[in-house]
Protein backbone atom coordinates (compact mmCIF):
# COMPACT_ATOMS: atom_id res chain seq x y z
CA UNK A 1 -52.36 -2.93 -48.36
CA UNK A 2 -52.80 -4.62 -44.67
CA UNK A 3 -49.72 -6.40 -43.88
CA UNK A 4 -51.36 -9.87 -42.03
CA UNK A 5 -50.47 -10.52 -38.53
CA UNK A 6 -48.03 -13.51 -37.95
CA UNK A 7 -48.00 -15.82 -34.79
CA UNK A 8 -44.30 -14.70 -34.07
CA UNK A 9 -44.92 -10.89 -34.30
CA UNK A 10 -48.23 -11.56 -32.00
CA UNK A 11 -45.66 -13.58 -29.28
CA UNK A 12 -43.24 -10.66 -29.19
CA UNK A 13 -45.64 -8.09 -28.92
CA UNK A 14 -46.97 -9.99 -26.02
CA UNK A 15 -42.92 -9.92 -24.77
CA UNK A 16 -42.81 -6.25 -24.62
CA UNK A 17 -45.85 -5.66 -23.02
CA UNK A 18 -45.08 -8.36 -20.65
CA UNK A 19 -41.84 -6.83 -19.87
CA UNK A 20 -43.43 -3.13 -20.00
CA UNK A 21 -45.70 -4.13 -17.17
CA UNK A 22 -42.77 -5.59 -15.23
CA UNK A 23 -40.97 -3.04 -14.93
CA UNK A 24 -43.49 -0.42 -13.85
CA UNK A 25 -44.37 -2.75 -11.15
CA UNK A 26 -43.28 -2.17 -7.54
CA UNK A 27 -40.53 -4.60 -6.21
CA UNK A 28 -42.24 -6.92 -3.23
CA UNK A 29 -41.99 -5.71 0.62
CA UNK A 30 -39.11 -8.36 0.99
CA UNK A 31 -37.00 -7.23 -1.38
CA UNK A 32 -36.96 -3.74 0.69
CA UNK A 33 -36.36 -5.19 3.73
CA UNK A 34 -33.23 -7.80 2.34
CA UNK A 35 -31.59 -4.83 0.95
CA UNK A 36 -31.69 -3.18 4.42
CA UNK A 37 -29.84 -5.79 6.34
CA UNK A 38 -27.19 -7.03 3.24
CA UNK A 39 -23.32 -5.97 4.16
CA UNK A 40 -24.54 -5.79 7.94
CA UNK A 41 -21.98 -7.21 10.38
CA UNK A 42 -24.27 -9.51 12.72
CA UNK A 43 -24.90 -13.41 13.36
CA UNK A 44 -21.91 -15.97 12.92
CA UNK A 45 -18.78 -14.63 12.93
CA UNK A 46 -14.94 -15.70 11.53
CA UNK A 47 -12.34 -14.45 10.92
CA UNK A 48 -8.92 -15.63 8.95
CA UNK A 49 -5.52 -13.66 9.36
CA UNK A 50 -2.39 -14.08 7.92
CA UNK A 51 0.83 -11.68 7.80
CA UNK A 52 3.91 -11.02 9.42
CA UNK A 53 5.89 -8.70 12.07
CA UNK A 54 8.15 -8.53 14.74
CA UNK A 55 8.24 -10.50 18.00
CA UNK A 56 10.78 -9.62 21.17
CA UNK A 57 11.23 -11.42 24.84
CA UNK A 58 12.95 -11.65 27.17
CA UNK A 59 13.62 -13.89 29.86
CA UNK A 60 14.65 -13.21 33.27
CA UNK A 61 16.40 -15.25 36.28
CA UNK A 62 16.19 -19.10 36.54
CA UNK A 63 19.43 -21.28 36.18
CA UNK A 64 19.28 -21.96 32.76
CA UNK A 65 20.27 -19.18 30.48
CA UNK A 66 19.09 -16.36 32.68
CA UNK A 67 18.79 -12.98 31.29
CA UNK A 68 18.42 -13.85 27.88
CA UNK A 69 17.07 -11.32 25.36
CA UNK A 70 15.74 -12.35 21.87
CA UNK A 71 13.93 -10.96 18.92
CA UNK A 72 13.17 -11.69 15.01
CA UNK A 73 10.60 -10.93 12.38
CA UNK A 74 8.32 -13.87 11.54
CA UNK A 75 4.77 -14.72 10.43
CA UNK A 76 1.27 -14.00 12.57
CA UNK A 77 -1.58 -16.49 12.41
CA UNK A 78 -5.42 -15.30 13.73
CA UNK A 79 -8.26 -17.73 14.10
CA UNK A 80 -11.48 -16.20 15.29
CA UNK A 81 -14.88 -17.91 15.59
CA UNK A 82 -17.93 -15.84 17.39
CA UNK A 83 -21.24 -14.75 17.11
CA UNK A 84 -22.76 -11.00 17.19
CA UNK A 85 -24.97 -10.72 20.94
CA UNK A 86 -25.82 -7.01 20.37
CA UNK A 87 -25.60 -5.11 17.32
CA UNK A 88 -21.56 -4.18 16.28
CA UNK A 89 -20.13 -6.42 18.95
CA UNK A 90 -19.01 -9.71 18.61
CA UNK A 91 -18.23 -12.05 21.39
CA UNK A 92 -16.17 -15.72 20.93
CA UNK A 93 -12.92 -17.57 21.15
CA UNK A 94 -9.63 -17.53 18.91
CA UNK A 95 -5.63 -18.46 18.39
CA UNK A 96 -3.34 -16.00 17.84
CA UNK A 97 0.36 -16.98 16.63
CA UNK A 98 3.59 -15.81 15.78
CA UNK A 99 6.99 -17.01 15.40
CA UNK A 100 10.29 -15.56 14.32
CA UNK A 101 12.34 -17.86 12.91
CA UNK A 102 16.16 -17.30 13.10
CA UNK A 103 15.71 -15.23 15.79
CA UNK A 104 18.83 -13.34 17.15
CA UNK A 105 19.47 -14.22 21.12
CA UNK A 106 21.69 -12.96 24.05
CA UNK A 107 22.48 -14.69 26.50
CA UNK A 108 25.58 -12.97 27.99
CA UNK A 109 28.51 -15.35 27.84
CA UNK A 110 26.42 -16.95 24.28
CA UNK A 111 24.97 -15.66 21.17
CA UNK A 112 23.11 -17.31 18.05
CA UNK A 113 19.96 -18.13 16.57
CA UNK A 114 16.86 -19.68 16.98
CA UNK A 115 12.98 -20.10 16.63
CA UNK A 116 10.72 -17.96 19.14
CA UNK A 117 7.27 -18.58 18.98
CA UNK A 118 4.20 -17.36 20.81
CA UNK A 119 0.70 -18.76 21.18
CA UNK A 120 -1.97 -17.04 22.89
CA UNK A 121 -5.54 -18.80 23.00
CA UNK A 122 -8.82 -17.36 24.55
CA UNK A 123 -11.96 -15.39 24.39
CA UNK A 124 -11.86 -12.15 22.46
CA UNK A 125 -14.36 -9.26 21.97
CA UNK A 126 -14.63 -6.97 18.93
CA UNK A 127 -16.47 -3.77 18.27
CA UNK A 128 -17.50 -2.72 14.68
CA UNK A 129 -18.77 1.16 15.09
CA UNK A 130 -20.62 1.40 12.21
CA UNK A 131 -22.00 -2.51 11.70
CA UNK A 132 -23.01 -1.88 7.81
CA UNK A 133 -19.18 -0.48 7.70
CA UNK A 134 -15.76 -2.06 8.10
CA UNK A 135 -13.88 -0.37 10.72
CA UNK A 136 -13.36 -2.63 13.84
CA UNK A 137 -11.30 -2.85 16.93
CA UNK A 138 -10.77 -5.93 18.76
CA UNK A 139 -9.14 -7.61 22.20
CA UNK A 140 -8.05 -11.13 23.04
CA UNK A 141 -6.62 -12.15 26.38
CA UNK A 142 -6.12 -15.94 27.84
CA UNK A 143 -3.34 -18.45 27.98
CA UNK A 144 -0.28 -17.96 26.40
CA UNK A 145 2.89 -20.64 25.77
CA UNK A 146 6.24 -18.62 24.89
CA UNK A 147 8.73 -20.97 23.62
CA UNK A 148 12.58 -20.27 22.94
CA UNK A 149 13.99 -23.19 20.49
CA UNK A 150 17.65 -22.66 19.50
CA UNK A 151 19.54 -25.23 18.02
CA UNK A 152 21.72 -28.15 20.49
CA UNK A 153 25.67 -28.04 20.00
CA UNK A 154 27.35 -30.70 21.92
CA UNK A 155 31.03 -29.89 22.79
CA UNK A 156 33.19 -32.89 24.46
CA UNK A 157 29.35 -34.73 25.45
CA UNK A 158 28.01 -31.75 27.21
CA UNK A 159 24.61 -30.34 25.24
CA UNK A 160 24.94 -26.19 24.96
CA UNK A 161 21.43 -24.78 24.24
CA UNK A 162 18.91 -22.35 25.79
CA UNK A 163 15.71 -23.69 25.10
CA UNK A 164 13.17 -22.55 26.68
CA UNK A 165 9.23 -23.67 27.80
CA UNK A 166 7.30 -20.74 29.39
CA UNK A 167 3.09 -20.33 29.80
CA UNK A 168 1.39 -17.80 31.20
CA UNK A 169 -0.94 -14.75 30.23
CA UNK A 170 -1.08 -13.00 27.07
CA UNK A 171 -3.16 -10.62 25.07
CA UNK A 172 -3.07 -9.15 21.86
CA UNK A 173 -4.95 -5.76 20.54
CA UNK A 174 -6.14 -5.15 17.00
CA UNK A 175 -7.78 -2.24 14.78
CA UNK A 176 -8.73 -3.30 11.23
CA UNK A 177 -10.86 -2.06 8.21
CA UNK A 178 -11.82 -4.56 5.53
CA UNK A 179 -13.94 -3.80 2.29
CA UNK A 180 -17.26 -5.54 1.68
CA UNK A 181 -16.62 -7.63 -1.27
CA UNK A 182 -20.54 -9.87 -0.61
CA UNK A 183 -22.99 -9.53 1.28
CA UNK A 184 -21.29 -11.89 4.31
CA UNK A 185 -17.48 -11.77 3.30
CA UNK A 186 -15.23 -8.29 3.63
CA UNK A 187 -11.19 -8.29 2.95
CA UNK A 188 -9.06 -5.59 4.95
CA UNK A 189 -5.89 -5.30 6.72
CA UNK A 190 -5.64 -5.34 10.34
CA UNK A 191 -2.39 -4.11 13.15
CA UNK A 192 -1.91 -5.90 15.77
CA UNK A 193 0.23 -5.90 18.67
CA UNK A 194 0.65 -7.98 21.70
CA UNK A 195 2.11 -8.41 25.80
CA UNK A 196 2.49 -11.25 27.80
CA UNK A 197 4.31 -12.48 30.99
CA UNK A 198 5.14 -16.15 30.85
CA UNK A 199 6.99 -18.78 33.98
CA UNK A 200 9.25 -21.28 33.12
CA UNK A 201 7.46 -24.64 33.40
CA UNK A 202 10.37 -26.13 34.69
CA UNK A 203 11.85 -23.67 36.90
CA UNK A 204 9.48 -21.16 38.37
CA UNK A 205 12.57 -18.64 39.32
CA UNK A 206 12.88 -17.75 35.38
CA UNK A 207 10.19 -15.46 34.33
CA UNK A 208 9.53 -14.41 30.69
CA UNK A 209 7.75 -10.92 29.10
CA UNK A 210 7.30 -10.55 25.06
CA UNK A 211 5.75 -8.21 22.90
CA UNK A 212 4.56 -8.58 18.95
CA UNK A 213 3.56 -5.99 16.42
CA UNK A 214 2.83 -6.94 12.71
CA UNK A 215 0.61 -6.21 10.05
CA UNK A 216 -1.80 -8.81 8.49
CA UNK A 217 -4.15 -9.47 5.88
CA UNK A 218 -7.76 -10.69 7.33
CA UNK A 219 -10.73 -11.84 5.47
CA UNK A 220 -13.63 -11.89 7.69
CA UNK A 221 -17.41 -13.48 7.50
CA UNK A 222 -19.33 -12.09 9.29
């Protein structure tokens, strides 16, 4: 006894073969090719960085609080915007910050607390050695403001503080790794550490020097 053929078994038949001959096929040129350059570090480039370290300066000469030495543990800040000019290296601009907040100071004849912060803004380069991988080491150098902000006491009218305005140049040096999690975004960790040699803007006798080291997490698109 024939069993008769029903429209639904006839469109699922049709399903399987359909799917059969879908599978043997051979995936299009493109596909090939956009498998080859996913997770590849080139074209825009950004990065975001957040974390924390230490940050030490000192300030020398000048006739307000001369030889003043100060340091802390704070947060770091990195903003990074570039593009990729040859393959692995990436060119562009960025803002680095940190301040240390309740930072310990010396000033001789005084002692407290107070805020030290450092800003450092310019163009930065950045190699990745392997641009499908996520190893990279970096450099940014331009202007830098180093700022000493301790807190005003006034005894008998007369204001005791030792803040401080300096600019000058800084730098700061990096080497990261961060894991591919797409095919544009990665999330690592990245150390970075950091000079510069400030003036006083009000009293060009009184010369500054800091340096920064910290540890900070970085997602990067690139």
């Amino acid at each position: 006894m024939s069993h008769p053929v029903t429209v639904p078994g006839l469109i699922a038949a049709l399903m399987v073969l359909w799917s059969t001959r879908a599978l043997a096929q051979p995936a299009p040129a493109g596909h090939a090719e956009a498998d080859a350059t996913a997770r590849t570090h080139d074209g825009f480039y950004l990065r975001l960085a957040l974390g924390g370290g230490a940050l030490k300066a000192k300030f020398s000469g000048g006739e307000k609080a001369p030889d003043t030495e100060v340091s802390g543990g704070g947060a770091m800040l990195d903003v990074l915007l570039g593009g990729t000019p040859a393959p692995g290296l990436v060119v562009g601009g960025g803002y680095q910050f940190e301040m240390a907040q309740d930072a310990e100071f010396d000033a001789g004849s005084s002692t407290g607390t107070g805020n030290l912060a450092r800003g450092t803004i310019g163009p930065f380069v950045e190699w990745f050695p392997d641009r499908n991988g996520g190893f990279s080491v970096g450099l940014l150098a331009g202007y830098t403001l180093l700022v000493l902000d301790t807190i005003d006491l006034e005894i008998f009218g007369t204001e005791i503080g030792n803040d401080l305005n300096t600019s000058g140049i800084g730098g700061n040096f990096w080497v990261g790794y961060a894991h591919w999690l797409s095919s544009q975004w990665s999330l690592g960790l990245m150390a970075r550490g950091g000079l510069a040699g400030t003036k006083n803007r009000d009293d060009s006798s009184q010369s500054g020097t800091a340096t920064s080291m910290g540890l900070l997490v970085t997602g990067v698109y690139h």
